[in-house]
PDB file of N, CA and C in Angstrom:
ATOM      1  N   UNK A   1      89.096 -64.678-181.879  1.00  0.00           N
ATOM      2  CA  UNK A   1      88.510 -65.999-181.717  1.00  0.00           C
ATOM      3  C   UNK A   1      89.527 -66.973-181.115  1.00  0.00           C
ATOM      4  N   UNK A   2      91.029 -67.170-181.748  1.00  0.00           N
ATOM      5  CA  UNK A   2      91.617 -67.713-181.174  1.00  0.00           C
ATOM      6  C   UNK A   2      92.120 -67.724-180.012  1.00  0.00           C
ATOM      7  N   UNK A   3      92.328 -66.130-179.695  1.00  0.00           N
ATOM      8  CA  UNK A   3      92.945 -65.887-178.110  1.00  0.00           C
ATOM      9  C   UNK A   3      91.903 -65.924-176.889  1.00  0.00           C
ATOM     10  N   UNK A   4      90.622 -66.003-177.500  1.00  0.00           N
ATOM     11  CA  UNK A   4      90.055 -66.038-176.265  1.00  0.00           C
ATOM     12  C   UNK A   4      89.452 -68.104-176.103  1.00  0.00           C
ATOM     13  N   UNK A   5      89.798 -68.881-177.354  1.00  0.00           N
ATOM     14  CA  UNK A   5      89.635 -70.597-176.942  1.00  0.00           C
ATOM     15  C   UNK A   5      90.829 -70.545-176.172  1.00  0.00           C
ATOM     16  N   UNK A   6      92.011 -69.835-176.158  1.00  0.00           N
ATOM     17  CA  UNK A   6      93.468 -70.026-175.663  1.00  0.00           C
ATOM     18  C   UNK A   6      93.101 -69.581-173.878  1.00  0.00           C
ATOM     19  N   UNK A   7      92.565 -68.896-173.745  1.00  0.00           N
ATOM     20  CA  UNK A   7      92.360 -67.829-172.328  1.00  0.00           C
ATOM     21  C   UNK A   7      90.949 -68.978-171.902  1.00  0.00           C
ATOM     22  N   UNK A   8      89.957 -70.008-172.724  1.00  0.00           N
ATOM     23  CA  UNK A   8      88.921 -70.311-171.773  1.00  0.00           C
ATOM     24  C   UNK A   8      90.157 -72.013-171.521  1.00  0.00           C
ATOM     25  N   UNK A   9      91.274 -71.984-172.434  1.00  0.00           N
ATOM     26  CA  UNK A   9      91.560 -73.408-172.620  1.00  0.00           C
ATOM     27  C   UNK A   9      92.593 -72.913-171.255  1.00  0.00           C
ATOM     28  N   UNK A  10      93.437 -72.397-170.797  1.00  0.00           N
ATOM     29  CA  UNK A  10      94.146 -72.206-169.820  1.00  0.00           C
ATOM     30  C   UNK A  10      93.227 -71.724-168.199  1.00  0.00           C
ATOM     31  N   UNK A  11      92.188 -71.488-168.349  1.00  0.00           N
ATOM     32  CA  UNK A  11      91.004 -71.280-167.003  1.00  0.00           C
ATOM     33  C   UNK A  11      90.659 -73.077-166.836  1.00  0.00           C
ATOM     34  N   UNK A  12      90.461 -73.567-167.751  1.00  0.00           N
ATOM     35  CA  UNK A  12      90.380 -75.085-167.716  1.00  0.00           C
ATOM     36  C   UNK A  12      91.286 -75.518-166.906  1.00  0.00           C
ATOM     37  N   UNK A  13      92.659 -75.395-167.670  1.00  0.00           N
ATOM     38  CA  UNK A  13      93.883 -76.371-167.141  1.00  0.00           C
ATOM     39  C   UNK A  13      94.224 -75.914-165.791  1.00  0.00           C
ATOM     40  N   UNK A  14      93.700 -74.722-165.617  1.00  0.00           N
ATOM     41  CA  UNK A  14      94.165 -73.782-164.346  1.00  0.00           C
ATOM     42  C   UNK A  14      92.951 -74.308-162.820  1.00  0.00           C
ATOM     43  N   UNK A  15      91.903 -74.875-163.279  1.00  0.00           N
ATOM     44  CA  UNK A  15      91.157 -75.511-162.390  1.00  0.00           C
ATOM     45  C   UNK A  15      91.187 -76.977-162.398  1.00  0.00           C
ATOM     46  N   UNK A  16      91.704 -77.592-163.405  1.00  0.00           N
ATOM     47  CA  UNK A  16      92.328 -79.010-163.209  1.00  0.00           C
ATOM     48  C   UNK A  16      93.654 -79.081-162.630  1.00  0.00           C
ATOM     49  N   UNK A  17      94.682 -78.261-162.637  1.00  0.00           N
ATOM     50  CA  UNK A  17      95.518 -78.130-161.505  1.00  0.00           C
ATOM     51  C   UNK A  17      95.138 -78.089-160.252  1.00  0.00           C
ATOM     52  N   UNK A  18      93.997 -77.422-159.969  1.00  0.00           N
ATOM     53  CA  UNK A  18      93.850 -77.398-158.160  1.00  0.00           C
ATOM     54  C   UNK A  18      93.383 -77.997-158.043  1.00  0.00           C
ATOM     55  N   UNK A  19      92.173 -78.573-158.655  1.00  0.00           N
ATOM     56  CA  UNK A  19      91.512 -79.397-158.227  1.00  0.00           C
ATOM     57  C   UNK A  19      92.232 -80.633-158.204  1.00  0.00           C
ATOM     58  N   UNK A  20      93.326 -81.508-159.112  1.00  0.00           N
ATOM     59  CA  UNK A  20      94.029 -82.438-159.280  1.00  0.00           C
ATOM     60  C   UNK A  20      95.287 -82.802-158.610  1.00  0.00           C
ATOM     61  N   UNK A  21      95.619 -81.681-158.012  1.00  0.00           N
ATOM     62  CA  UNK A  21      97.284 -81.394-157.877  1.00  0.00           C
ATOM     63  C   UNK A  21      97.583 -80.711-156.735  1.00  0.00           C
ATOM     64  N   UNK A  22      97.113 -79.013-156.643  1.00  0.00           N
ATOM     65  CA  UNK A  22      96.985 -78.618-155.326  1.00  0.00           C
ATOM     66  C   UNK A  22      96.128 -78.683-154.578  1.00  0.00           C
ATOM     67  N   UNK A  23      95.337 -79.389-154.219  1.00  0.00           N
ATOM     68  CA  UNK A  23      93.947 -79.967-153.316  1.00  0.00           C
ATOM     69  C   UNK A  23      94.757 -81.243-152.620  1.00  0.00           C
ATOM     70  N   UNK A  24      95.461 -82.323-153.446  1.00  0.00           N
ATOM     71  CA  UNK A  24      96.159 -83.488-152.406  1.00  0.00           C
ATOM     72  C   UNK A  24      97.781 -82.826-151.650  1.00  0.00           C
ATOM     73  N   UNK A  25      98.620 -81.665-152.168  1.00  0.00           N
ATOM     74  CA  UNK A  25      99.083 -81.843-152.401  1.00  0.00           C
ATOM     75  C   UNK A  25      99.298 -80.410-150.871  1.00  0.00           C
ATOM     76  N   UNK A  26      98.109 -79.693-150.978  1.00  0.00           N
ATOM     77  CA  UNK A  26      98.046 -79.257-149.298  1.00  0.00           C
ATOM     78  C   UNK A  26      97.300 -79.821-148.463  1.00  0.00           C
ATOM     79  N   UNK A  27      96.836 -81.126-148.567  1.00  0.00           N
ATOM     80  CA  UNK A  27      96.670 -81.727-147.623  1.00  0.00           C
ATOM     81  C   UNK A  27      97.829 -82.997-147.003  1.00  0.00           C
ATOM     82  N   UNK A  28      98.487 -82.852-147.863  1.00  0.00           N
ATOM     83  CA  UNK A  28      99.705 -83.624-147.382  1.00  0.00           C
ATOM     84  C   UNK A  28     100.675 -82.595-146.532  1.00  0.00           C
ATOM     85  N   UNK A  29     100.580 -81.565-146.823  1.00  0.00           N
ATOM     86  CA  UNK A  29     101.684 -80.729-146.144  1.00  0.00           C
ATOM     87  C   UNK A  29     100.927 -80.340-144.613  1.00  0.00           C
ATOM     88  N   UNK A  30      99.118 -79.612-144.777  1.00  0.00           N
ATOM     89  CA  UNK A  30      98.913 -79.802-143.742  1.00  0.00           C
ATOM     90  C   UNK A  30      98.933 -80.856-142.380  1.00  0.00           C
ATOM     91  N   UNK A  31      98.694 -82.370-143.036  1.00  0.00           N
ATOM     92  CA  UNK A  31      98.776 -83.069-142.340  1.00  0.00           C
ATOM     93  C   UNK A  31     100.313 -83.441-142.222  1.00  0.00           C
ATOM     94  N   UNK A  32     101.180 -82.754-142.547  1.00  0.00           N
ATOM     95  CA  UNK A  32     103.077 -82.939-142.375  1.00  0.00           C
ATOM     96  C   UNK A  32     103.372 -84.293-142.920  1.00  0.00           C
ATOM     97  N   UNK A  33     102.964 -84.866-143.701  1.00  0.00           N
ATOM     98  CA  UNK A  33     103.537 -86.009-144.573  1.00  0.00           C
ATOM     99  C   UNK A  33     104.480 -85.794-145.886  1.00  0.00           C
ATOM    100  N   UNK A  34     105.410 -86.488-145.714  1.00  0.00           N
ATOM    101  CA  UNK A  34     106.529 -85.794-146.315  1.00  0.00           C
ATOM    102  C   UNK A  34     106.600 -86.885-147.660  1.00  0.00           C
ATOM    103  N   UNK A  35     107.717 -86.636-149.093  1.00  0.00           N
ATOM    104  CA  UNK A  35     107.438 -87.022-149.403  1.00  0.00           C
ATOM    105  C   UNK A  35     108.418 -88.797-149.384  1.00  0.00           C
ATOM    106  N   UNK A  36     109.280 -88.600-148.754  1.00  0.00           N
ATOM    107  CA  UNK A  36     109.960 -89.707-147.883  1.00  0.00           C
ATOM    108  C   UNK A  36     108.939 -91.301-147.424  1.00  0.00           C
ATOM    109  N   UNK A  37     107.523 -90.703-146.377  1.00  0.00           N
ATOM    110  CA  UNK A  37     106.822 -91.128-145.713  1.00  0.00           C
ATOM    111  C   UNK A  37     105.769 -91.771-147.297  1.00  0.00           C
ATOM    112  N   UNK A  38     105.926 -91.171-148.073  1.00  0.00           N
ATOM    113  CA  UNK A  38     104.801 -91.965-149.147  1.00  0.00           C
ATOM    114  C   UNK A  38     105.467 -92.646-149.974  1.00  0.00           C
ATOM    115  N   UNK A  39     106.684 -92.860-150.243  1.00  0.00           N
ATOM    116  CA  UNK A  39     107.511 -93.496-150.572  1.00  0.00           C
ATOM    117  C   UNK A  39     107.506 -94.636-149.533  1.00  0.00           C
ATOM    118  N   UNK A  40     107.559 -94.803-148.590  1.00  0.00           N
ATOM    119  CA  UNK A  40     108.138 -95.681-147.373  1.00  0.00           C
ATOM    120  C   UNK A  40     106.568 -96.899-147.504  1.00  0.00           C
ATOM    121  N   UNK A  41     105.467 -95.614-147.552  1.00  0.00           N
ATOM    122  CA  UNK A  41     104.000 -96.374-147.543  1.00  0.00           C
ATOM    123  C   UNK A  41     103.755 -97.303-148.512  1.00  0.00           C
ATOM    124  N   UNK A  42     103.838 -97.191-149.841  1.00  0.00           N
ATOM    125  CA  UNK A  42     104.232 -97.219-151.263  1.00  0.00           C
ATOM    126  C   UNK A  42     104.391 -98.976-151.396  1.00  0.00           C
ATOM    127  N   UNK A  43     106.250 -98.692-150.701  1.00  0.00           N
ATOM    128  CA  UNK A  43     107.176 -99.724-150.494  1.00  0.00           C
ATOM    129  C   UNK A  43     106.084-100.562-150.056  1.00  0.00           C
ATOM    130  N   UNK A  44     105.725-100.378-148.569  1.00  0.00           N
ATOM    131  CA  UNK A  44     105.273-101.699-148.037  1.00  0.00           C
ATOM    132  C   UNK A  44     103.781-101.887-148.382  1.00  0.00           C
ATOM    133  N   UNK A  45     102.841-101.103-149.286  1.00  0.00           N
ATOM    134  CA  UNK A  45     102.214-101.487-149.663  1.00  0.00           C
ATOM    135  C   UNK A  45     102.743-102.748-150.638  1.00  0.00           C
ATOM    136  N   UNK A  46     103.830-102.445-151.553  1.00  0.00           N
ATOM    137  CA  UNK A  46     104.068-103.069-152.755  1.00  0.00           C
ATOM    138  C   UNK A  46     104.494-105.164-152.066  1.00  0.00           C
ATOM    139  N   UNK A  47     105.275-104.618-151.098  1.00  0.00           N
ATOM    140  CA  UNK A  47     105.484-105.752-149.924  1.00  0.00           C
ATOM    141  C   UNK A  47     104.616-106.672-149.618  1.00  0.00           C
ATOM    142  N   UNK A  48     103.616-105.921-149.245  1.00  0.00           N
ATOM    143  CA  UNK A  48     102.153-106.513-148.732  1.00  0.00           C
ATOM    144  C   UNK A  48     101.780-107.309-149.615  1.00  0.00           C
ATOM    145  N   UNK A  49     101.971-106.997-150.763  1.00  0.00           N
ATOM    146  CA  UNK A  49     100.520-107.363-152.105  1.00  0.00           C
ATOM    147  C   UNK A  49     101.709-108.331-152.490  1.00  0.00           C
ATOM    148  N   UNK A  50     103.200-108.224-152.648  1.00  0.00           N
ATOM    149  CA  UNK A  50     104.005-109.680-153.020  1.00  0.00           C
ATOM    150  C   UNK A  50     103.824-110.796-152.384  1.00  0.00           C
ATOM    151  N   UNK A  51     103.950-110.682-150.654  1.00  0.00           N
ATOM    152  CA  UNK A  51     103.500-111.717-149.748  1.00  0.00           C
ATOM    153  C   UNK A  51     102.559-111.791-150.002  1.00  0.00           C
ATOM    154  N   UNK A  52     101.541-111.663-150.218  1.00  0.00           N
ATOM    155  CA  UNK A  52     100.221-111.886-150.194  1.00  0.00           C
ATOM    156  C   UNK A  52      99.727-113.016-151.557  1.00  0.00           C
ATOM    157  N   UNK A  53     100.497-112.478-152.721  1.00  0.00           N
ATOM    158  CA  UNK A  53     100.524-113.249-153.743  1.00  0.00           C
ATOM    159  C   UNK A  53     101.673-114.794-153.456  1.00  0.00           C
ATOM    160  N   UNK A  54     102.430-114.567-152.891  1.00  0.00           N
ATOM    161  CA  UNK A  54     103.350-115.516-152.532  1.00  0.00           C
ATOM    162  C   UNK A  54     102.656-116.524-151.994  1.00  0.00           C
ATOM    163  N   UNK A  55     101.748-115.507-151.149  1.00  0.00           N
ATOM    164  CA  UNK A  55     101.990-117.036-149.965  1.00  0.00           C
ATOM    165  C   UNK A  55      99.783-117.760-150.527  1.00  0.00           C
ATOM    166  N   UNK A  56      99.540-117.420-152.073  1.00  0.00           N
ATOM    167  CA  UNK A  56      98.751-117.620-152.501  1.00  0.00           C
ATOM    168  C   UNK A  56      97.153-117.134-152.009  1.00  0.00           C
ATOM    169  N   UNK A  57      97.241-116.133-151.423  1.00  0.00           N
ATOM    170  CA  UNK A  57      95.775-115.393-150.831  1.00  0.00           C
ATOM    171  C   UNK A  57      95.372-114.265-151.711  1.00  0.00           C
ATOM    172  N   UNK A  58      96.244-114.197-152.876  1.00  0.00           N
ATOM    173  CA  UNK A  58      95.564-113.368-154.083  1.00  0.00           C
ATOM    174  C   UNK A  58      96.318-114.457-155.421  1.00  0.00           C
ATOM    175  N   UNK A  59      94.814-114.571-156.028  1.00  0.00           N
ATOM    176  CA  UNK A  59      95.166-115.606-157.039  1.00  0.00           C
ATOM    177  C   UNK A  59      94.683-115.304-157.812  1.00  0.00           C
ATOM    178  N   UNK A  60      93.677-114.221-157.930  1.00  0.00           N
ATOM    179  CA  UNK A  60      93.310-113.744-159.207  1.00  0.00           C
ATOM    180  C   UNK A  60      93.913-112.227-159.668  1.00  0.00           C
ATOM    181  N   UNK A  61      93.452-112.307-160.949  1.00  0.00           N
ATOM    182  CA  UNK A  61      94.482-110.975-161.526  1.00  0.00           C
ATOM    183  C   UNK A  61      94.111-109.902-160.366  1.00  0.00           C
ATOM    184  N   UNK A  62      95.267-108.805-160.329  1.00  0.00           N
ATOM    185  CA  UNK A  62      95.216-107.950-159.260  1.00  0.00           C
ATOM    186  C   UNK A  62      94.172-106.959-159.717  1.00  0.00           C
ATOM    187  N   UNK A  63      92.683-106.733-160.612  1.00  0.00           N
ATOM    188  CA  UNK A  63      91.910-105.621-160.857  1.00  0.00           C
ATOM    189  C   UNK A  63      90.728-107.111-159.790  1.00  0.00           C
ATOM    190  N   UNK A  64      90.555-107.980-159.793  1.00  0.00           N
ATOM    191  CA  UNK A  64      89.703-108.664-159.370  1.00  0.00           C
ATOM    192  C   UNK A  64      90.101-108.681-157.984  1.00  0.00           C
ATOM    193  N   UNK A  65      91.114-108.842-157.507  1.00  0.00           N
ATOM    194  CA  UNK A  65      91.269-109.286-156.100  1.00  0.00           C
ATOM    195  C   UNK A  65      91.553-107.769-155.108  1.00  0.00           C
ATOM    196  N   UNK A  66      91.052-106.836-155.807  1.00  0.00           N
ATOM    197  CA  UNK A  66      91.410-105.543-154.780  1.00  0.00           C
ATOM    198  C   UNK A  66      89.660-104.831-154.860  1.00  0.00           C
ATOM    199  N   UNK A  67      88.738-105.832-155.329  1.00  0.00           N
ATOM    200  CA  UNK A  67      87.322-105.459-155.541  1.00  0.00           C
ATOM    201  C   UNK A  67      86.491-106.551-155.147  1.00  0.00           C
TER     202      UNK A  67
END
């Protein structure tokens, strides 16, 4: 009883890996994005959204103003 909740509980985790993890994770390699380049994206996203708050064109909390 136990070894086989253990064997349906690891077929679980084993399709939430691909589906979660290796599904983005070869499409980044197919499309050659490294992980440098999502770091770099990241950054100036984070950039974007400071100026943006700075210069007062997001004034409401950030779950309201990205919807």
């Amino acid at each position: 009883m136990i070894e086989t909740e253990d064997t349906e509980k690891r077929v679980r985790q084993k399709e939430f890996s691909i589906r979660y993890i290796d599904r983005p994770v070869d499409f980044l390699i197919r499309h050659n994005i490294s992980p440098n380049q999502i770091s770099f994206i990241g950054f100036f996203c984070s950039l974007l959204a400071a100026f943006l708050i700075g210069m007062g064109w997001i004034y409401y909390s950030m779950w309201v103003a990205w919807f």
